[in-house]
C-alpha atoms as a PDB file:
ATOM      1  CA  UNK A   1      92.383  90.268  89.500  1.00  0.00           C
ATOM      2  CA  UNK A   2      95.037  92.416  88.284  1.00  0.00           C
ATOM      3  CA  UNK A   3      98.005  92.335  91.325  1.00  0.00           C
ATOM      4  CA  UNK A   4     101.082  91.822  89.552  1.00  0.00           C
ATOM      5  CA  UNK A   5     103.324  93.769  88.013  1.00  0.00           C
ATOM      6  CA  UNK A   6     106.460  92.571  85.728  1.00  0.00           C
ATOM      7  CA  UNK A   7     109.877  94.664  86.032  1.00  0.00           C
ATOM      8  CA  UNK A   8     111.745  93.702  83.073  1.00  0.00           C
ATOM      9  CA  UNK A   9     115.712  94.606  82.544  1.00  0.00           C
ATOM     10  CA  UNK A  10     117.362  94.041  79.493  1.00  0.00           C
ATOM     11  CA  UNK A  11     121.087  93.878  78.602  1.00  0.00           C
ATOM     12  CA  UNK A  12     124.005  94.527  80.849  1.00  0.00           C
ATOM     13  CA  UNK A  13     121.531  95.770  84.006  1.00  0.00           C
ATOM     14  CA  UNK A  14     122.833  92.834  85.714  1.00  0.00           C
ATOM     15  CA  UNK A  15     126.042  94.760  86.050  1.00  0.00           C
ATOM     16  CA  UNK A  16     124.160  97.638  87.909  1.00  0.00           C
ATOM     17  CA  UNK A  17     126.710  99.106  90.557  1.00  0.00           C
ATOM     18  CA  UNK A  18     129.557  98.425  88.934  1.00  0.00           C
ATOM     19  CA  UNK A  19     129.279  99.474  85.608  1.00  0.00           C
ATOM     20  CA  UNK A  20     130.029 103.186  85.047  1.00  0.00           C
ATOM     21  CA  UNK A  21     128.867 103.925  88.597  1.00  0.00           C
ATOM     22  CA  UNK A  22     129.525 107.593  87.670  1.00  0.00           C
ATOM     23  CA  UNK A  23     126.602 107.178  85.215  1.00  0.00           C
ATOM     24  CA  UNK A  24     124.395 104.769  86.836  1.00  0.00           C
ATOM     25  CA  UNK A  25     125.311 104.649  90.914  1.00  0.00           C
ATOM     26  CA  UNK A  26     126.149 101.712  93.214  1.00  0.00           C
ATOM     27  CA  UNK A  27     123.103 100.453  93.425  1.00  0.00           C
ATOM     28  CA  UNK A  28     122.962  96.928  92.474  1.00  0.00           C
ATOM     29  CA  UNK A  29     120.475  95.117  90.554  1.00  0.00           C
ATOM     30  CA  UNK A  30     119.599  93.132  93.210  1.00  0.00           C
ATOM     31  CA  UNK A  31     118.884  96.635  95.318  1.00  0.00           C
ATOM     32  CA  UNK A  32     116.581  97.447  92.328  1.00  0.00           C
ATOM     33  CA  UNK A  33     114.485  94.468  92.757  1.00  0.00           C
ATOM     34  CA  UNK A  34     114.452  94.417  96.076  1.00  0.00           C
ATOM     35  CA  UNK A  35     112.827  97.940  96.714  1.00  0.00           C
ATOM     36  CA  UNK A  36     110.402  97.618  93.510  1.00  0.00           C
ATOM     37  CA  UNK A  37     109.089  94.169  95.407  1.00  0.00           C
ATOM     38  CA  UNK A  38     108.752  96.475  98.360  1.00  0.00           C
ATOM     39  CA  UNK A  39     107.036  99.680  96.829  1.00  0.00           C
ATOM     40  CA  UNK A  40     104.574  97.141  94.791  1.00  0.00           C
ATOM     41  CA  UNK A  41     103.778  94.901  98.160  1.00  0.00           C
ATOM     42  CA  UNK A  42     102.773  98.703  99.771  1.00  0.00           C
ATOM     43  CA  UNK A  43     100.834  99.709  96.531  1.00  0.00           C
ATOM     44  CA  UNK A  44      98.786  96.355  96.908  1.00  0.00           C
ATOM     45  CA  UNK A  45     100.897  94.378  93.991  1.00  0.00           C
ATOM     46  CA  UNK A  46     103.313  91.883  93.385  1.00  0.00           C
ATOM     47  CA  UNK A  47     106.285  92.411  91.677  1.00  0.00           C
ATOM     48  CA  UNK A  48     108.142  89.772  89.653  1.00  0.00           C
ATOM     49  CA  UNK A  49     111.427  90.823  88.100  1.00  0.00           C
ATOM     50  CA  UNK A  50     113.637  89.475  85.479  1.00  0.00           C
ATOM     51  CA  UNK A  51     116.491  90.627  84.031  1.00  0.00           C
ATOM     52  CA  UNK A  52     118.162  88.716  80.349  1.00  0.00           C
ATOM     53  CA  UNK A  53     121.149  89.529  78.294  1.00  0.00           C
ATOM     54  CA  UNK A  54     119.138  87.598  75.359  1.00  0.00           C
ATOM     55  CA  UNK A  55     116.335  89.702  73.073  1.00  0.00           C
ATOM     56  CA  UNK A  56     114.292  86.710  72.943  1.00  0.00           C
ATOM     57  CA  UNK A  57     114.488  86.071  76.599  1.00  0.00           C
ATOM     58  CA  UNK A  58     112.704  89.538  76.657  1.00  0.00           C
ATOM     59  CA  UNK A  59     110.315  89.029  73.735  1.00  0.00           C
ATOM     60  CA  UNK A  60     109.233  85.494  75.493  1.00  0.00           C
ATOM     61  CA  UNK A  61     108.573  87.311  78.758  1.00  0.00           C
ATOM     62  CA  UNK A  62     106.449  89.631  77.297  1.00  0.00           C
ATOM     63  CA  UNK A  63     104.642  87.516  75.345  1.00  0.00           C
ATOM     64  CA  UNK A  64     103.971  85.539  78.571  1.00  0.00           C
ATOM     65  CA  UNK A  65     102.733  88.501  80.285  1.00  0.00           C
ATOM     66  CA  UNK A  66     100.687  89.435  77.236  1.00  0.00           C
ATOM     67  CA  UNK A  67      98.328  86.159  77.513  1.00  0.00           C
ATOM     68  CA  UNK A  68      98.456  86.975  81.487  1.00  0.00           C
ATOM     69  CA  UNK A  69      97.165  90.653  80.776  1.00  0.00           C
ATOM     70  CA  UNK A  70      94.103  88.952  78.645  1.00  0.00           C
ATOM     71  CA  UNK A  71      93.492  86.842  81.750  1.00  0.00           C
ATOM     72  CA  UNK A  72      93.340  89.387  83.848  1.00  0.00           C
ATOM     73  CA  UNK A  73      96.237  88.487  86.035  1.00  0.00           C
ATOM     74  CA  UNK A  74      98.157  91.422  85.586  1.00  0.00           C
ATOM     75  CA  UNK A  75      98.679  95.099  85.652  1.00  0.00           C
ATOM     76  CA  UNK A  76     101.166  95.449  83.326  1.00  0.00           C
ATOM     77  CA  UNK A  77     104.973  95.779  82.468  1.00  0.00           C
ATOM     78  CA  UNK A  78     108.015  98.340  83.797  1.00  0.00           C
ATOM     79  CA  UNK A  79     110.774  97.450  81.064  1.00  0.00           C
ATOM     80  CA  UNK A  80     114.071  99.158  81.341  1.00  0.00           C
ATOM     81  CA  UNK A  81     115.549  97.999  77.857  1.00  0.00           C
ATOM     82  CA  UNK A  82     119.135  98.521  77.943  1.00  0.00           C
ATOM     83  CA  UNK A  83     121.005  99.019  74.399  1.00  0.00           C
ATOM     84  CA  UNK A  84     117.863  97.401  72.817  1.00  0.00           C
ATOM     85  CA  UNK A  85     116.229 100.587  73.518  1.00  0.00           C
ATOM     86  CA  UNK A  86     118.285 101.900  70.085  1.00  0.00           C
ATOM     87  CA  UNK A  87     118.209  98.888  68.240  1.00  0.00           C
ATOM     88  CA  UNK A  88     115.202  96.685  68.433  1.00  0.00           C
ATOM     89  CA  UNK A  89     112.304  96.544  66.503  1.00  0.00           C
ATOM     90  CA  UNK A  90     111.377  93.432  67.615  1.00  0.00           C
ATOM     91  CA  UNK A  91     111.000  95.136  71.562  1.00  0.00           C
ATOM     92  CA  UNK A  92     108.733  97.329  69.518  1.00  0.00           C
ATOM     93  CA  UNK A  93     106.410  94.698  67.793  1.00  0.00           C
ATOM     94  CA  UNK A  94     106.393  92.218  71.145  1.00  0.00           C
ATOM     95  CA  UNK A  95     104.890  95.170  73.034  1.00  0.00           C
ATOM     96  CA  UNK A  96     102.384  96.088  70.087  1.00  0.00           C
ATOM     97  CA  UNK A  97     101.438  92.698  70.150  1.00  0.00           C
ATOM     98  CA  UNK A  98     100.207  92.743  73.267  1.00  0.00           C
ATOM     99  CA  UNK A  99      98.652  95.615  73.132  1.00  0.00           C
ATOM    100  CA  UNK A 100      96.300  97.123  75.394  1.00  0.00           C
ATOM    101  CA  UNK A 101      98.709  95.880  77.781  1.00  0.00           C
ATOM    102  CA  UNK A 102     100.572  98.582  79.103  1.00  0.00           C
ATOM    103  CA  UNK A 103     104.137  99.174  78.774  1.00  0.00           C
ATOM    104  CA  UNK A 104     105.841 101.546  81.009  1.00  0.00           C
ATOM    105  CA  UNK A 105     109.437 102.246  79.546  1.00  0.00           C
ATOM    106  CA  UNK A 106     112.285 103.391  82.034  1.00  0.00           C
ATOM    107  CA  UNK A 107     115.832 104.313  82.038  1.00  0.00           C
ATOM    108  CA  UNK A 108     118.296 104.987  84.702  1.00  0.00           C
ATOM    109  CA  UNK A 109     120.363 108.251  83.315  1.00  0.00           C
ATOM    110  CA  UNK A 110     118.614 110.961  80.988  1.00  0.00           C
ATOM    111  CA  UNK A 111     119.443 109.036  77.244  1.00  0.00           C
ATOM    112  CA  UNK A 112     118.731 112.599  75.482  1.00  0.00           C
ATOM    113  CA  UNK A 113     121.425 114.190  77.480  1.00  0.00           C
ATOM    114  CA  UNK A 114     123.937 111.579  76.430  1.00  0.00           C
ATOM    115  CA  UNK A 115     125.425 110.197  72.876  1.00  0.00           C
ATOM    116  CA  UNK A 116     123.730 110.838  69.901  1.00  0.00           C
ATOM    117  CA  UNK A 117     122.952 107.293  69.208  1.00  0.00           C
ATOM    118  CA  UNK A 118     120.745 106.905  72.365  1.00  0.00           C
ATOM    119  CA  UNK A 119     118.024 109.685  71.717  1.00  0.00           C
ATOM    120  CA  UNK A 120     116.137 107.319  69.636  1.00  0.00           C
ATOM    121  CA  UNK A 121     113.871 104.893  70.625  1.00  0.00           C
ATOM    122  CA  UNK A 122     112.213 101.907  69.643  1.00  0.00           C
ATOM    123  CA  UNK A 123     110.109 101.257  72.683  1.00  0.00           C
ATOM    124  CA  UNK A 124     108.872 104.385  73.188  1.00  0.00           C
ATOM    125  CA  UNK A 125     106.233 104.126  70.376  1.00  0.00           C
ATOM    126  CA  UNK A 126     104.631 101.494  72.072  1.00  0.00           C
ATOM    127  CA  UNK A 127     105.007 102.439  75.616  1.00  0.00           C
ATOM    128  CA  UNK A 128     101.827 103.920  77.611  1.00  0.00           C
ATOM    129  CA  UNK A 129     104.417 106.312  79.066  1.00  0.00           C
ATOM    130  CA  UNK A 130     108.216 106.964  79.786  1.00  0.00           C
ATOM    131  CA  UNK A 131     110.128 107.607  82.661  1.00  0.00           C
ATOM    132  CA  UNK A 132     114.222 108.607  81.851  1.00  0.00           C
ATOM    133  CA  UNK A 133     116.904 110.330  84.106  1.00  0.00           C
ATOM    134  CA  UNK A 134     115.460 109.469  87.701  1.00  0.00           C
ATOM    135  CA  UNK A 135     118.119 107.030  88.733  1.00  0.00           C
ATOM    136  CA  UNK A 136     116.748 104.301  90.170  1.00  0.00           C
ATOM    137  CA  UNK A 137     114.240 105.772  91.737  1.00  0.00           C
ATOM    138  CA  UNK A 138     112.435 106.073  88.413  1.00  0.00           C
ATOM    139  CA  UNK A 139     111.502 102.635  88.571  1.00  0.00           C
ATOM    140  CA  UNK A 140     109.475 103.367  91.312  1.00  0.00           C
ATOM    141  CA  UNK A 141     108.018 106.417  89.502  1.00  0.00           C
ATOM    142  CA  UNK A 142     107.409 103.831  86.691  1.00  0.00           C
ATOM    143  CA  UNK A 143     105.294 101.627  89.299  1.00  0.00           C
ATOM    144  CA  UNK A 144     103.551 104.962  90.560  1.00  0.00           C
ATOM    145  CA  UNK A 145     102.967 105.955  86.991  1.00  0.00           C
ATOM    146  CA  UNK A 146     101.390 102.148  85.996  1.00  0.00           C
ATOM    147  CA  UNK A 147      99.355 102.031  89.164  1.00  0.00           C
ATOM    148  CA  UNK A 148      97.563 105.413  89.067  1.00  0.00           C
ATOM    149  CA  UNK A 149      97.361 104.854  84.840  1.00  0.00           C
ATOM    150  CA  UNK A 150      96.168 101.941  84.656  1.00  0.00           C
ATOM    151  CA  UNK A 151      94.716 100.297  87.729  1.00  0.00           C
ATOM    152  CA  UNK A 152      91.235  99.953  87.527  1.00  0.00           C
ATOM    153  CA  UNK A 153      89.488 102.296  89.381  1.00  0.00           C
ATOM    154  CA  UNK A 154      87.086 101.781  92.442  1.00  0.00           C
END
């Protein structure tokens, strides 16, 4: 039975409302959370979130959800990488290797309308789909997007 969903947040989202509120809003992590745990309860899911400053605390989690995806236990994965986005190949082979898990990458402000250095990503290759420049709102489009992608259908 596939009911849960994993939001995962990587490096410095923990500071969410009061790092460069200009760029990201006053919305806290803990707001973020919250209303995803909300928006999956009315969708039919539960939503587990975890947030880690540490690349392996990231890879681990995914690998976890990986052998829960093969049981059947869950939907799939909303990661909002951070600065790994840009830098991590090993984001890129974790979510590979769980492939056909799905990966649903989001960010917070549009990355291609900002530095240089943020319009690549690693993630994106192996994402089932991308969700950038929403504010925090587009985790919930990420949820939307997961649900209606990859839910199995009636």
């Amino acid at each position: 039975m596939t009911r849960k969903i994993l939001i995962l947040n990587g490096p410095n989202l923990n500071l969410l409302g009061t790092r460069e509120p200009a760029q990201y809003g006053h919305t806290t992590l803990a707001d973020v959370e919250a209303f995803c745990k909300a928006h999956g309860e009315k969708l039919g899911y539960t939503v587990e979130c975890f947030q880690s400053n540490w690349e392996g605390a990231l890879l681990d989690k995914i690998h976890e959800y990986g052998q829960l995806f093969k049981a059947g236990e869950v939907l799939g994965v909303v990661i909002n990488p951070g600065a790994l986005t840009h830098t991590s190949i090993a984001l890129h082979d974790a979510i590979k290797g769980v492939d056909p898990m799905p990966v649903i990458e989001c960010h917070i402000s549009n990355v291609h309308a900002r530095e240089a250095f943020r319009h690549h990503s690693w993630v994106s290759p192996a994402a089932a789909g991308i969700v950038i420049g929403f504010g925090v709102d587009g985790y919930l489009v990420a949820i939307d997007g997961l649900v209606r992608k990859c839910a199995p259908k009636a």
